[in-house]
C-alpha atoms as a PDB file:
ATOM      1  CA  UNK A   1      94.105-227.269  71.020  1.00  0.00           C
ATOM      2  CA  UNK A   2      90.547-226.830  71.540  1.00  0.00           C
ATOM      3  CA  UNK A   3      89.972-225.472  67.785  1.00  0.00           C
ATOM      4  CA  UNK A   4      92.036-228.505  66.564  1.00  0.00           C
ATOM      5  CA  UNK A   5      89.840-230.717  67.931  1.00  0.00           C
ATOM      6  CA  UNK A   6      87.096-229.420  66.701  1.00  0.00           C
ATOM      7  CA  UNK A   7      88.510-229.388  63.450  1.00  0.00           C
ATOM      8  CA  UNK A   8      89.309-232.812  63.273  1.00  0.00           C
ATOM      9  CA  UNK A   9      86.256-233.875  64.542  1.00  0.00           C
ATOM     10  CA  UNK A  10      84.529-232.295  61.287  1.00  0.00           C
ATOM     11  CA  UNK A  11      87.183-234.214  59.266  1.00  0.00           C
ATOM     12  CA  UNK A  12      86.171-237.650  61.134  1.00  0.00           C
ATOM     13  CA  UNK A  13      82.174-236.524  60.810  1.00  0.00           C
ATOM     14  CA  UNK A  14      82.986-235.875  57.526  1.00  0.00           C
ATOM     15  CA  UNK A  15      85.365-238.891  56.676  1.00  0.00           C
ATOM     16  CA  UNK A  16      82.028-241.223  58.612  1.00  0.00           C
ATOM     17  CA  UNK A  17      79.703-239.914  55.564  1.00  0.00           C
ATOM     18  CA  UNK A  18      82.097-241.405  53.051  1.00  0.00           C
ATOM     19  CA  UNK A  19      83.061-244.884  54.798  1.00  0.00           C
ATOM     20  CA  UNK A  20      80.803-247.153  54.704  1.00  0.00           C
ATOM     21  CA  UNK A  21      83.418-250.722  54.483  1.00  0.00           C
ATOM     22  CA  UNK A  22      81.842-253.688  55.979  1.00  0.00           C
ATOM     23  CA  UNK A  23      82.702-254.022  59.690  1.00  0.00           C
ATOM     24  CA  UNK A  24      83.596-257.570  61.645  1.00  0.00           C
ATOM     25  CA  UNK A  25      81.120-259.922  61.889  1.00  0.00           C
ATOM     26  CA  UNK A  26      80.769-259.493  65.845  1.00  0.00           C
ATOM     27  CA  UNK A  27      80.184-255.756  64.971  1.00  0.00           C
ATOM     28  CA  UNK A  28      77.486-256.659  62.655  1.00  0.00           C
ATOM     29  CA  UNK A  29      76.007-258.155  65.518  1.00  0.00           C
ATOM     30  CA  UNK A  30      76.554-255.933  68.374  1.00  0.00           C
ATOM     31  CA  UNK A  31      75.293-253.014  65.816  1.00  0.00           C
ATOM     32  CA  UNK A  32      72.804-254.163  64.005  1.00  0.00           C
ATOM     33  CA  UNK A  33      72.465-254.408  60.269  1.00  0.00           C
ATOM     34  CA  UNK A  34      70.362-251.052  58.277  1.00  0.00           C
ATOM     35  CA  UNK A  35      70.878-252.084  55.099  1.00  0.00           C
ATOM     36  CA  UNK A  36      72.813-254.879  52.834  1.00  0.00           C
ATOM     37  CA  UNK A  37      74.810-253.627  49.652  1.00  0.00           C
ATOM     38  CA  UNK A  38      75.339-256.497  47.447  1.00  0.00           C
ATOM     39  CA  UNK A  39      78.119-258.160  49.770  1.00  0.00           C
ATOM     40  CA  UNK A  40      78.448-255.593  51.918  1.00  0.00           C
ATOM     41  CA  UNK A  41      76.288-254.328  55.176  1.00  0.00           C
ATOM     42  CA  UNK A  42      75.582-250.760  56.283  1.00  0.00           C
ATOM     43  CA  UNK A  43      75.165-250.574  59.791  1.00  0.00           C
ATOM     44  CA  UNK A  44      72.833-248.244  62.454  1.00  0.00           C
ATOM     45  CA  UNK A  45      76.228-247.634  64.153  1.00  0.00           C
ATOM     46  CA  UNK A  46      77.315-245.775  61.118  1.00  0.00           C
ATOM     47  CA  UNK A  47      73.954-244.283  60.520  1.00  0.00           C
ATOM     48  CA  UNK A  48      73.544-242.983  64.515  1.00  0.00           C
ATOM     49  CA  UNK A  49      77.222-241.378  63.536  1.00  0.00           C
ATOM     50  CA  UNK A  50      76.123-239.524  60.247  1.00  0.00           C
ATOM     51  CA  UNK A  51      72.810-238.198  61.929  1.00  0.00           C
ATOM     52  CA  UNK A  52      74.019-237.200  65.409  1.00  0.00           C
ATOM     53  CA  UNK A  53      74.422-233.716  64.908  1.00  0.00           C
ATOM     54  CA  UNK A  54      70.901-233.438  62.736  1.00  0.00           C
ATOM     55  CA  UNK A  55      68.710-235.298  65.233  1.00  0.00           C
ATOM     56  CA  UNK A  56      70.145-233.026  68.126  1.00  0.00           C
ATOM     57  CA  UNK A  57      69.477-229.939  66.186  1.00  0.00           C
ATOM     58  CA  UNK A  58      65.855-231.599  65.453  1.00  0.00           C
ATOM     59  CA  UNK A  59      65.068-232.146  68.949  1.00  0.00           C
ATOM     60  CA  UNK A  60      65.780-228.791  69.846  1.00  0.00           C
ATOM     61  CA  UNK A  61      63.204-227.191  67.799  1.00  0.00           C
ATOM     62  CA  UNK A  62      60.266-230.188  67.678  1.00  0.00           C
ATOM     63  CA  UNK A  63      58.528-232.389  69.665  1.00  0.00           C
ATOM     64  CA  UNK A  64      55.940-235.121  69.912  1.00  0.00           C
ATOM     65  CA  UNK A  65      54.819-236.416  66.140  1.00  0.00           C
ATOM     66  CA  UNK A  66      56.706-233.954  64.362  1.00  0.00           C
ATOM     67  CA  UNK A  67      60.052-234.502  65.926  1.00  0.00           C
ATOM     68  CA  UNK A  68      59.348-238.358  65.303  1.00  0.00           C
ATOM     69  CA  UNK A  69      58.434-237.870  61.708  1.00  0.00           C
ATOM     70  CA  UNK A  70      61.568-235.747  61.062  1.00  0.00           C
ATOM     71  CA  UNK A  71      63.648-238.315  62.526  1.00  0.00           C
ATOM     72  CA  UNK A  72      62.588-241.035  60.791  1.00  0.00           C
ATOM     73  CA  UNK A  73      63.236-238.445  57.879  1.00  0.00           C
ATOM     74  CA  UNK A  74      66.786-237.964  58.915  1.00  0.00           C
ATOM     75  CA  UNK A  75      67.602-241.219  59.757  1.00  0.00           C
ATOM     76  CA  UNK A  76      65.841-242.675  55.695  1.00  0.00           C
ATOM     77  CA  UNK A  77      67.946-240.013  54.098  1.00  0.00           C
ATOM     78  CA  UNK A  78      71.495-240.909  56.173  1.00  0.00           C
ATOM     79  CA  UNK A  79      70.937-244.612  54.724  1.00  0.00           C
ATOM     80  CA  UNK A  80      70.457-243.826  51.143  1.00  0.00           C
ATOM     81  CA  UNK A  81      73.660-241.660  51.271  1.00  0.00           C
ATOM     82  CA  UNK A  82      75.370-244.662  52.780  1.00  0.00           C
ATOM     83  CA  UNK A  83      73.833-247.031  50.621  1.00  0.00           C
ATOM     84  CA  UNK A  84      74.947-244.472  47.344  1.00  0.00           C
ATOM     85  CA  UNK A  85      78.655-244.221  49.199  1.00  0.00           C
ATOM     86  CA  UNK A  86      78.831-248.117  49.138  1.00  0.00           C
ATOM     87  CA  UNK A  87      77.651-248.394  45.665  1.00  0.00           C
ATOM     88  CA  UNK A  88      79.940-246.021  44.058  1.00  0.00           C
ATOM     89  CA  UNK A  89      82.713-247.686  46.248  1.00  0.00           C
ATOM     90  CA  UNK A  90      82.035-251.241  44.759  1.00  0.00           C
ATOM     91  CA  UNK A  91      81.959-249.621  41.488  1.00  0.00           C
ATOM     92  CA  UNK A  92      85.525-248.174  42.106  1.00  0.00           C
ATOM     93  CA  UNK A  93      86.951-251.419  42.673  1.00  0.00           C
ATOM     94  CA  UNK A  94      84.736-253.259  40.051  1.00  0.00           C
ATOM     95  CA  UNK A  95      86.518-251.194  37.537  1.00  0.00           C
ATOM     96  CA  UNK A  96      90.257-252.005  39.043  1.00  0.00           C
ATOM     97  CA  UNK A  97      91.120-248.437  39.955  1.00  0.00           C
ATOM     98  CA  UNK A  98      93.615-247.796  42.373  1.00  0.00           C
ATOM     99  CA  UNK A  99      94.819-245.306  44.406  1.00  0.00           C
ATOM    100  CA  UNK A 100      98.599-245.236  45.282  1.00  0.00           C
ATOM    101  CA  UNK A 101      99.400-244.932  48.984  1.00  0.00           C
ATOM    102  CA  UNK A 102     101.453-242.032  48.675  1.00  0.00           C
ATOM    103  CA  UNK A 103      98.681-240.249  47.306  1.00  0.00           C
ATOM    104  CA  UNK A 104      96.466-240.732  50.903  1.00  0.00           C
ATOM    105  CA  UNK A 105     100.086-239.786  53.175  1.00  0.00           C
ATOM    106  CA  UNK A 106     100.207-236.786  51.500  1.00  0.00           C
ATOM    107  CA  UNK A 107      96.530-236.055  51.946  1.00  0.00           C
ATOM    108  CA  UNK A 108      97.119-237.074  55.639  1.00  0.00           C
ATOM    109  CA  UNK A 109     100.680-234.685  55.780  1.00  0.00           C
ATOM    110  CA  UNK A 110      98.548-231.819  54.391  1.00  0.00           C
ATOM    111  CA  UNK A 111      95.873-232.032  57.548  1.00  0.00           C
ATOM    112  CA  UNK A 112      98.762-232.450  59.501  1.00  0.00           C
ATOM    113  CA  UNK A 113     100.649-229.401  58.615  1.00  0.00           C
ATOM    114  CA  UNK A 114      97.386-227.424  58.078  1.00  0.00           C
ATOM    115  CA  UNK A 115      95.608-228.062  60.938  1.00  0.00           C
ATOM    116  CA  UNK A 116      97.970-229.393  63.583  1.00  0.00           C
ATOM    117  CA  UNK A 117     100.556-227.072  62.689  1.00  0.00           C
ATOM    118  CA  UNK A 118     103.199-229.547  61.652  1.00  0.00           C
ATOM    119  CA  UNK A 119     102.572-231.926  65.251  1.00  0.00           C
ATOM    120  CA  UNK A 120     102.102-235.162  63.893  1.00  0.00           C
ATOM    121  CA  UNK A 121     102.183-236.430  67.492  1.00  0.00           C
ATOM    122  CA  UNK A 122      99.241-234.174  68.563  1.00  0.00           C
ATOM    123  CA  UNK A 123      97.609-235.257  65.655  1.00  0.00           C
ATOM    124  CA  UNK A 124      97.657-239.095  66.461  1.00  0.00           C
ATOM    125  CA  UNK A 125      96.830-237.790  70.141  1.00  0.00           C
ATOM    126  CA  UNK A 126      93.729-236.061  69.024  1.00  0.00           C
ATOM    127  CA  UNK A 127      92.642-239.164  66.875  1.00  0.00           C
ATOM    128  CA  UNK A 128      92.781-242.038  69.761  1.00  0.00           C
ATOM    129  CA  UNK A 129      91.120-239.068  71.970  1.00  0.00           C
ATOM    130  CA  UNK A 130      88.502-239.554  69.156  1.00  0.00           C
ATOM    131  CA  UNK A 131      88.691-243.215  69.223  1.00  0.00           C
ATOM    132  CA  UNK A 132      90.614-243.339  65.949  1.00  0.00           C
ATOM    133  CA  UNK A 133      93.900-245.146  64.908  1.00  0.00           C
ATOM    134  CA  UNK A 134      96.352-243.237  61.991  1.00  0.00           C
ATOM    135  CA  UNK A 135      95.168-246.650  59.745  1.00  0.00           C
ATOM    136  CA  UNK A 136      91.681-246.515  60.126  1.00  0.00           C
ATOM    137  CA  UNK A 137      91.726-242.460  59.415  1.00  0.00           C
ATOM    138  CA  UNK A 138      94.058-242.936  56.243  1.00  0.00           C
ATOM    139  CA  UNK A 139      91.027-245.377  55.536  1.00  0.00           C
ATOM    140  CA  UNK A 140      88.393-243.282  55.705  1.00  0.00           C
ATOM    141  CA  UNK A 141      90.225-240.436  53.662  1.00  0.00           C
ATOM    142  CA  UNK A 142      90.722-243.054  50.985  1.00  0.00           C
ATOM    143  CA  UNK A 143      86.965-243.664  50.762  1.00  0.00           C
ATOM    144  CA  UNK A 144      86.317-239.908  50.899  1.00  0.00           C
ATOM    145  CA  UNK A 145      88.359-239.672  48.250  1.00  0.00           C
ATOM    146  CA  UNK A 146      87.291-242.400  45.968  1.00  0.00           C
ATOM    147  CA  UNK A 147      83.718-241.119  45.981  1.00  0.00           C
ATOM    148  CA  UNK A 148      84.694-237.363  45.305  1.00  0.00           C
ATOM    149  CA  UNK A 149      86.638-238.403  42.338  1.00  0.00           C
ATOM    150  CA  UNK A 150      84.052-240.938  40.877  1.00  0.00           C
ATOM    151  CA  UNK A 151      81.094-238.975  41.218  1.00  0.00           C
ATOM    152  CA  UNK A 152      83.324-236.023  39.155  1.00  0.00           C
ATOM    153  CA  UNK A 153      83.928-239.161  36.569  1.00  0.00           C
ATOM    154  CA  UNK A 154      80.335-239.999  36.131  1.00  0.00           C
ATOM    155  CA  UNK A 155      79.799-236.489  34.476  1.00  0.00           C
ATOM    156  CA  UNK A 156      80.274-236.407  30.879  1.00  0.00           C
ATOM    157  CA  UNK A 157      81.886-233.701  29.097  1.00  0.00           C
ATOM    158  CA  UNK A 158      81.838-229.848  29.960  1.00  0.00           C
ATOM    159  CA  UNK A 159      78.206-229.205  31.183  1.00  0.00           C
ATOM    160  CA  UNK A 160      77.563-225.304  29.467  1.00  0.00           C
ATOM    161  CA  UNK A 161      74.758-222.946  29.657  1.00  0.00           C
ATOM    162  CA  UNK A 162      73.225-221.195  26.835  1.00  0.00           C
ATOM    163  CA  UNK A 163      72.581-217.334  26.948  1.00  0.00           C
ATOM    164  CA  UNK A 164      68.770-218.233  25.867  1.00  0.00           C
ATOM    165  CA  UNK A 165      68.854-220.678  28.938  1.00  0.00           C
ATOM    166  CA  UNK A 166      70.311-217.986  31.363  1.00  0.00           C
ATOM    167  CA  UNK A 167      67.653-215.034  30.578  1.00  0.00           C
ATOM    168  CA  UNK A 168      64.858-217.472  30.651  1.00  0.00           C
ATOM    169  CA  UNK A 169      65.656-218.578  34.095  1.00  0.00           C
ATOM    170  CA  UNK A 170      66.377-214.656  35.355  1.00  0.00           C
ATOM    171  CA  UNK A 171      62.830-213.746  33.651  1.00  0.00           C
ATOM    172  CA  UNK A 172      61.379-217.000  35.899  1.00  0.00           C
ATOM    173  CA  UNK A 173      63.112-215.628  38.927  1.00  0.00           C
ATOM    174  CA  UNK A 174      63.940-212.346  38.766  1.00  0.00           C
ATOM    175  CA  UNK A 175      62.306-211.584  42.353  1.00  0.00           C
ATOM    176  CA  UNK A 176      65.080-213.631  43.524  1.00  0.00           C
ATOM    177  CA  UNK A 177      67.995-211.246  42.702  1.00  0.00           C
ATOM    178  CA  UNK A 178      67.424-208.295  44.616  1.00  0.00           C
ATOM    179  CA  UNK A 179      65.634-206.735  47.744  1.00  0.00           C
ATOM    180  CA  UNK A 180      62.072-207.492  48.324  1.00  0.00           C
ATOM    181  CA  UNK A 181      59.498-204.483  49.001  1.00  0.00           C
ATOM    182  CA  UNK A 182      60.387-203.006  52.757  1.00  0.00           C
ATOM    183  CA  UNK A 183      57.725-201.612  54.869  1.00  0.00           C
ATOM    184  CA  UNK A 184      58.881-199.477  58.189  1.00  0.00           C
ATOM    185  CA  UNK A 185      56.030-200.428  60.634  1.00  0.00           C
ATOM    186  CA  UNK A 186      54.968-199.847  63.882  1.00  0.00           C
ATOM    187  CA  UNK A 187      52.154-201.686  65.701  1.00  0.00           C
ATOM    188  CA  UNK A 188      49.686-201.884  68.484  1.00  0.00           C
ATOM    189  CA  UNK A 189      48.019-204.876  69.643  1.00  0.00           C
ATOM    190  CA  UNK A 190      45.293-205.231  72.522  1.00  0.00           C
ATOM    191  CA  UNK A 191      44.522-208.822  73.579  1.00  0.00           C
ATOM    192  CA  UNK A 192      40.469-209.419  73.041  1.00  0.00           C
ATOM    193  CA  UNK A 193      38.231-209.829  76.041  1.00  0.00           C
ATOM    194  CA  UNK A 194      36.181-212.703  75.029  1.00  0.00           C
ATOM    195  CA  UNK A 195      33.344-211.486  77.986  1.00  0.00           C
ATOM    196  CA  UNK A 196      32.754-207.903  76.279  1.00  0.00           C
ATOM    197  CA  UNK A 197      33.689-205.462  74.140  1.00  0.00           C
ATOM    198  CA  UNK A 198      35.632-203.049  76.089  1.00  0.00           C
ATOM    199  CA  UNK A 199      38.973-203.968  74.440  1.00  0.00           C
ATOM    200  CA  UNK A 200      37.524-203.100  70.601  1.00  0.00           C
ATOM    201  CA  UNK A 201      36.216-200.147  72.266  1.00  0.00           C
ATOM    202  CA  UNK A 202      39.620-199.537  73.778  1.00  0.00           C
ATOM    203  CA  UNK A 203      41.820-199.877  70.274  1.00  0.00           C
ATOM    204  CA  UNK A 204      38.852-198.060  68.225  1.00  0.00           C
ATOM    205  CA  UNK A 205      39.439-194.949  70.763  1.00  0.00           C
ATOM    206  CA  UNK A 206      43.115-195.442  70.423  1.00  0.00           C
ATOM    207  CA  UNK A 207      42.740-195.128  66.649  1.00  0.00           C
ATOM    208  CA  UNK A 208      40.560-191.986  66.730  1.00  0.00           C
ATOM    209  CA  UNK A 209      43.373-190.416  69.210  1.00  0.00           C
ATOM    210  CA  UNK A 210      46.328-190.967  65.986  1.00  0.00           C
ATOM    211  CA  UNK A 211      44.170-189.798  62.859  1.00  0.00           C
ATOM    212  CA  UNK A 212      43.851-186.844  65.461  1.00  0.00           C
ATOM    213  CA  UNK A 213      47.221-186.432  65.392  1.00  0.00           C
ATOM    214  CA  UNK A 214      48.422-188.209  68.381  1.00  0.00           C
ATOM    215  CA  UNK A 215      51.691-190.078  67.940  1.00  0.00           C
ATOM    216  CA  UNK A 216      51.627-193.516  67.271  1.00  0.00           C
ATOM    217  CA  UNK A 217      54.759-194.485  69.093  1.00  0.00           C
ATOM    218  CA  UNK A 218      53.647-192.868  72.139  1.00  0.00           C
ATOM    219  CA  UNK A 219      50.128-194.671  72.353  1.00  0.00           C
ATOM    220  CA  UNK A 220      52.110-198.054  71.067  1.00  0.00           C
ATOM    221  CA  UNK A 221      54.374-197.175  74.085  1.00  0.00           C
ATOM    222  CA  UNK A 222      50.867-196.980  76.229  1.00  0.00           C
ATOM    223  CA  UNK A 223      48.806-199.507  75.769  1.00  0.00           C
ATOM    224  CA  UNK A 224      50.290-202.007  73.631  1.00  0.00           C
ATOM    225  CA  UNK A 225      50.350-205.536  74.920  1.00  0.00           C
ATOM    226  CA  UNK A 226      52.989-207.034  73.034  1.00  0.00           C
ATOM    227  CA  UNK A 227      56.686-207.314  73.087  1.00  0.00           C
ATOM    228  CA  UNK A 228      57.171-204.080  70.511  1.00  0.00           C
ATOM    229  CA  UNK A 229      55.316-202.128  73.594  1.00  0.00           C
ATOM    230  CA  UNK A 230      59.230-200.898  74.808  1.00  0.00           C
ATOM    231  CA  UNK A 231      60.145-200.016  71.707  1.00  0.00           C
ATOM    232  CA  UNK A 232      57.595-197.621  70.692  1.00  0.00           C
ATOM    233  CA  UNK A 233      55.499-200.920  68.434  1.00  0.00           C
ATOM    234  CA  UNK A 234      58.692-200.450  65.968  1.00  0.00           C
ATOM    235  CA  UNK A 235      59.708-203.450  64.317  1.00  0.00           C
ATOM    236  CA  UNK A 236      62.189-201.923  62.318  1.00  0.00           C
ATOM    237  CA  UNK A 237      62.031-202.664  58.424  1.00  0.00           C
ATOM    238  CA  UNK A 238      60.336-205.579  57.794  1.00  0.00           C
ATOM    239  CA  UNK A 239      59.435-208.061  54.740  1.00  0.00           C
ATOM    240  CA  UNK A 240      56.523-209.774  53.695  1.00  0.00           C
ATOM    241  CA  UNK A 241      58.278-212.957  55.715  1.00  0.00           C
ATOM    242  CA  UNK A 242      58.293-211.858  58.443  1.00  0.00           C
ATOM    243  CA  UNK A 243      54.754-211.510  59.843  1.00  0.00           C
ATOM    244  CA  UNK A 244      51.697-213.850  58.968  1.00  0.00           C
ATOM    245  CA  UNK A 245      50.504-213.981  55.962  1.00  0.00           C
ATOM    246  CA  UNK A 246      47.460-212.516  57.472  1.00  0.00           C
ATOM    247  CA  UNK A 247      49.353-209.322  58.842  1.00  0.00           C
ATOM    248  CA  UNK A 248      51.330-209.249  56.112  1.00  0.00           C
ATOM    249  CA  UNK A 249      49.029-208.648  53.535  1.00  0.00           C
ATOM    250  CA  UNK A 250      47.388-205.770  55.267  1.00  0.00           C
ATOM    251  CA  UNK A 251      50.113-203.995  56.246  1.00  0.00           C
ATOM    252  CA  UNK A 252      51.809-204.269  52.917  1.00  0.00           C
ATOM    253  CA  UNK A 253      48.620-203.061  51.589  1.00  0.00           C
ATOM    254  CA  UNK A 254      49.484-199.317  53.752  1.00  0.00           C
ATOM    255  CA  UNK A 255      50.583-196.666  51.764  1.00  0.00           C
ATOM    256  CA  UNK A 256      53.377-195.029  53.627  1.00  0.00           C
ATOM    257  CA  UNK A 257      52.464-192.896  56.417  1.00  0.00           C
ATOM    258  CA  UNK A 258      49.199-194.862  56.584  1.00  0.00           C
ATOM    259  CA  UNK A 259      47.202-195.832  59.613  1.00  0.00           C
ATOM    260  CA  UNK A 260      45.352-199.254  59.400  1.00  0.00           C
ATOM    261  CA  UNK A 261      41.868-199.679  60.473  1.00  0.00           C
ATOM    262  CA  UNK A 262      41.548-202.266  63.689  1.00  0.00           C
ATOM    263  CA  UNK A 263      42.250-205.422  62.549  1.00  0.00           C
ATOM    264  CA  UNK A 264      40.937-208.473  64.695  1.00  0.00           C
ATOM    265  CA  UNK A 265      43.158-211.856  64.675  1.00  0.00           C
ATOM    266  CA  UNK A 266      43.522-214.970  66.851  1.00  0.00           C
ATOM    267  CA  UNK A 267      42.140-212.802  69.359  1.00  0.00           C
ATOM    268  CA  UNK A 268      44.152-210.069  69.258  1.00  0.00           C
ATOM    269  CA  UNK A 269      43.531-206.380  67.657  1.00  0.00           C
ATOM    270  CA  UNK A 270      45.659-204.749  65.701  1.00  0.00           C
ATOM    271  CA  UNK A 271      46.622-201.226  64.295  1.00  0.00           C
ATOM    272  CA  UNK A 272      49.479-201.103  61.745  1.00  0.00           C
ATOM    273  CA  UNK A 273      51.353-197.970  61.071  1.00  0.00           C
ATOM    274  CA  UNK A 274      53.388-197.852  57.889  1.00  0.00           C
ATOM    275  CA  UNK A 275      56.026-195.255  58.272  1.00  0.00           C
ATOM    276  CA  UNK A 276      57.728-195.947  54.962  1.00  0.00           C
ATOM    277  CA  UNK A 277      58.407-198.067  52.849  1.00  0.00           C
ATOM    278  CA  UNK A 278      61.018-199.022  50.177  1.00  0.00           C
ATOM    279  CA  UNK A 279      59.744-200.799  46.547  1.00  0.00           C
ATOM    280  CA  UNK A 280      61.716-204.009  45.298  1.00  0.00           C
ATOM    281  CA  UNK A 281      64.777-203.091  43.802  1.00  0.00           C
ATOM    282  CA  UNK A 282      65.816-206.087  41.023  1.00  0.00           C
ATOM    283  CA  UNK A 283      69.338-206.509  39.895  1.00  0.00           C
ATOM    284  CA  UNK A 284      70.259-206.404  36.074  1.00  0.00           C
ATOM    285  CA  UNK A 285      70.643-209.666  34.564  1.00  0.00           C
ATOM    286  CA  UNK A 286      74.061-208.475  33.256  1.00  0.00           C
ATOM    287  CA  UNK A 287      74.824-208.573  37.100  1.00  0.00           C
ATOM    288  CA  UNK A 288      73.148-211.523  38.187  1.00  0.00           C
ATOM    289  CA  UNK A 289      74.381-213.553  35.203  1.00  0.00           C
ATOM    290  CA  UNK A 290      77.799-215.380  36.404  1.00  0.00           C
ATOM    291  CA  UNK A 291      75.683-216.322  39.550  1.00  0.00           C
ATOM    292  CA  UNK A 292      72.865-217.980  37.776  1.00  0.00           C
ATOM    293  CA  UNK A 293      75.810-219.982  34.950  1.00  0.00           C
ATOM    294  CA  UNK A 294      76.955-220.974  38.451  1.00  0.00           C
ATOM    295  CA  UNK A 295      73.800-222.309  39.556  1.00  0.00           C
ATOM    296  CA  UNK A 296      72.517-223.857  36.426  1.00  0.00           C
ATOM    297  CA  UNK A 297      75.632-226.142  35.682  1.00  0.00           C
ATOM    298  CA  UNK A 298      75.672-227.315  39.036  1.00  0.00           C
ATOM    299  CA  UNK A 299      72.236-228.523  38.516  1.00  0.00           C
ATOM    300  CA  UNK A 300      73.488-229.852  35.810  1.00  0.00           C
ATOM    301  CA  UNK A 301      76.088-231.551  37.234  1.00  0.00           C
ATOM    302  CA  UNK A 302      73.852-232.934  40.438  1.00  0.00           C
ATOM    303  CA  UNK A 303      71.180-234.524  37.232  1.00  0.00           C
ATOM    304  CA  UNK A 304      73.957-236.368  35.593  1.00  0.00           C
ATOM    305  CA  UNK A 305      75.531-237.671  39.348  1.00  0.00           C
ATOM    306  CA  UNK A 306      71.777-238.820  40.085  1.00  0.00           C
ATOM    307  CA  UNK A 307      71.111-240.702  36.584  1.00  0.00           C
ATOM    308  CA  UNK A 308      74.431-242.637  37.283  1.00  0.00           C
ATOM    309  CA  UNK A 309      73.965-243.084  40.894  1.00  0.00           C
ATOM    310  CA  UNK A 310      70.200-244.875  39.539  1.00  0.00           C
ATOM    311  CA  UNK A 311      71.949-246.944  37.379  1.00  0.00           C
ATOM    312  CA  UNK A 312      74.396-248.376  40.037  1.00  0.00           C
ATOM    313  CA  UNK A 313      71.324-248.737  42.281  1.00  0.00           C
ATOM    314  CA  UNK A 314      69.440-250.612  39.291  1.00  0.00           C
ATOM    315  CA  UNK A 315      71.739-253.041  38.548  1.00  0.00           C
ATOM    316  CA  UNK A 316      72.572-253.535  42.612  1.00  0.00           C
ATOM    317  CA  UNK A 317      71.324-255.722  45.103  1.00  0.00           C
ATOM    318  CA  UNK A 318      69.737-253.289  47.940  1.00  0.00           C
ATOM    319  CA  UNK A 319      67.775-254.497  51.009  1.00  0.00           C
ATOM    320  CA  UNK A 320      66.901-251.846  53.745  1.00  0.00           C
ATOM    321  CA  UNK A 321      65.739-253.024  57.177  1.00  0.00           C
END
């Protein structure tokens, strides 16, 4: 049951982005109101629902300014998409559409089956566990469904992609079909003594020991003073990602087999070993083509969704508090 629950927990999370009705005036109140759609509200409660999972997931990773900044960011974002959810559901009912009530049981029969195996009890367990009622669910799937099939309304025709179009955007991006240049490194680092100069004098010795023809993995194994010191300084193949920019561009700079000469950074020292290392390798465009059609019309498709979404918003009444 545990995997059920999660999976209609995503449903709810994901039926919350797509309802945004106007809740009971006492709600209003207790809540607090974010923004005002025309005649209809959008409230924090439904905002602190949509950005939950984001702001935990932010707070793990930031702190102080930063983690403020991106939660303001989070929280801005969550009541546009709100605010575009309400629009395009006025719109929907500005225009008189309907959608027949059979159409959202069998959307609710499909989860069912699906996902509860066929239980409808368990599945009205699992949504008052939840804090949901069958009603206000088959609501929410309504609304989830009126905004997927009016934003596929508000694009116009077949969106295509020329040949001309597709080349000139592999010949832009070509470095992104394929595998970047690989270097096999090995390093050593010796923390700097900011007192003396023993420690260059250490690394400098260390050097003149390997272009004698002592191993590198051995003396990385010695001395090193960083967390490659088990493991012989290996870090395996690596990318130009993966270390500083700094790093990176010296030890991409190796030709393989190649020791570097001691490097000194944010008081460290450094001597890069390039063991190998593999060139960029750059797919046809004859292979890459489908993917990049793929890409391009769904830009496409996201331009058109955005002009129409600016018109709704242009022609609404919007207030954000």
């Amino acid at each position: 049951m545990s995997r059920l629950l999660f999976r209609l927990a995503f449903l709810l999370a994901s039926a919350v982005l797509f309802h945004a009705a106007g809740p009971a005036r006492g709600q209003e109140v207790l809540d607090g109101i974010a923004a005002v759609v025309n005649n209809d509200v959008v409230t924090f409660s439904q905002v602190r629902e949509l950005v939950a999972s984001k702001e935990r997931a932010a707070k793990e990773i930031l702190k102080g300014e930063e983690l403020v900044a991106k939660i303001k960011e989070i929280r801005l974002a969550a009541i546009n998409d709100l605010i575009d959810r309400q629009l395009i559901l006025q719109e929907f009912k500005s225009k008189g559409f309907q959608i027949p009530d059979y159409f959202i049981e069998e959307r609710v029969t499909t989860i069912v089956r699906e996902e509860f195996g066929n239980d409808r009890s368990a599945f009205i367990r699992t949504l008052a566990a939840q804090g949901f009622t069958l009603e206000k669910f088959r609501e929410m799937e309504k609304d989830k469904i009126i905004v997927q099939e009016m934003r596929r309304q508000a694009i116009k025709g077949t969106p295509s992609v020329s040949d001309e179009q597709v080349a000139a955007y592999y010949k832009t991006h070509a470095e992104d079909f394929g595998t970047a240049e690989q270097l096999k490194l090995r390093t050593i680092t010796i923390r700097r003594n900011p007192h003396n100069d023993s420690k260059r004098k250490q690394i400098e010795e260390i050097r003149e020991k390997i272009m004698s023809g002592a191993e590198f993995g051995d003396l990385a194994r010695m001395y090193s003073e960083d967390d490659k010191q088990e493991v012989y300084g290996d870090w395996g193949w690596i990318d130009k990602r993966t270390l500083n920019e700094n790093l990176s561009k010296s030890a991409f700079a190796l030709k393989a087999g190649e020791v570097s000469r001691v490097i000194e950074l944010a008081g460290s020292y450094y001597l890069l070993y390039a063991e190998a290392k593999k060139p960029p390798v750059i797919k046809p465009l004859k292979e890459v083509k489908a993917e990049i059609e793929k890409g391009m019309l769904q830009i496409e498709r996201q331009k058109q969704q955005t002009e129409w979404l600016a018109k709704l918003r242009k022609k609404a009444f919007i207030k954000m508090y």
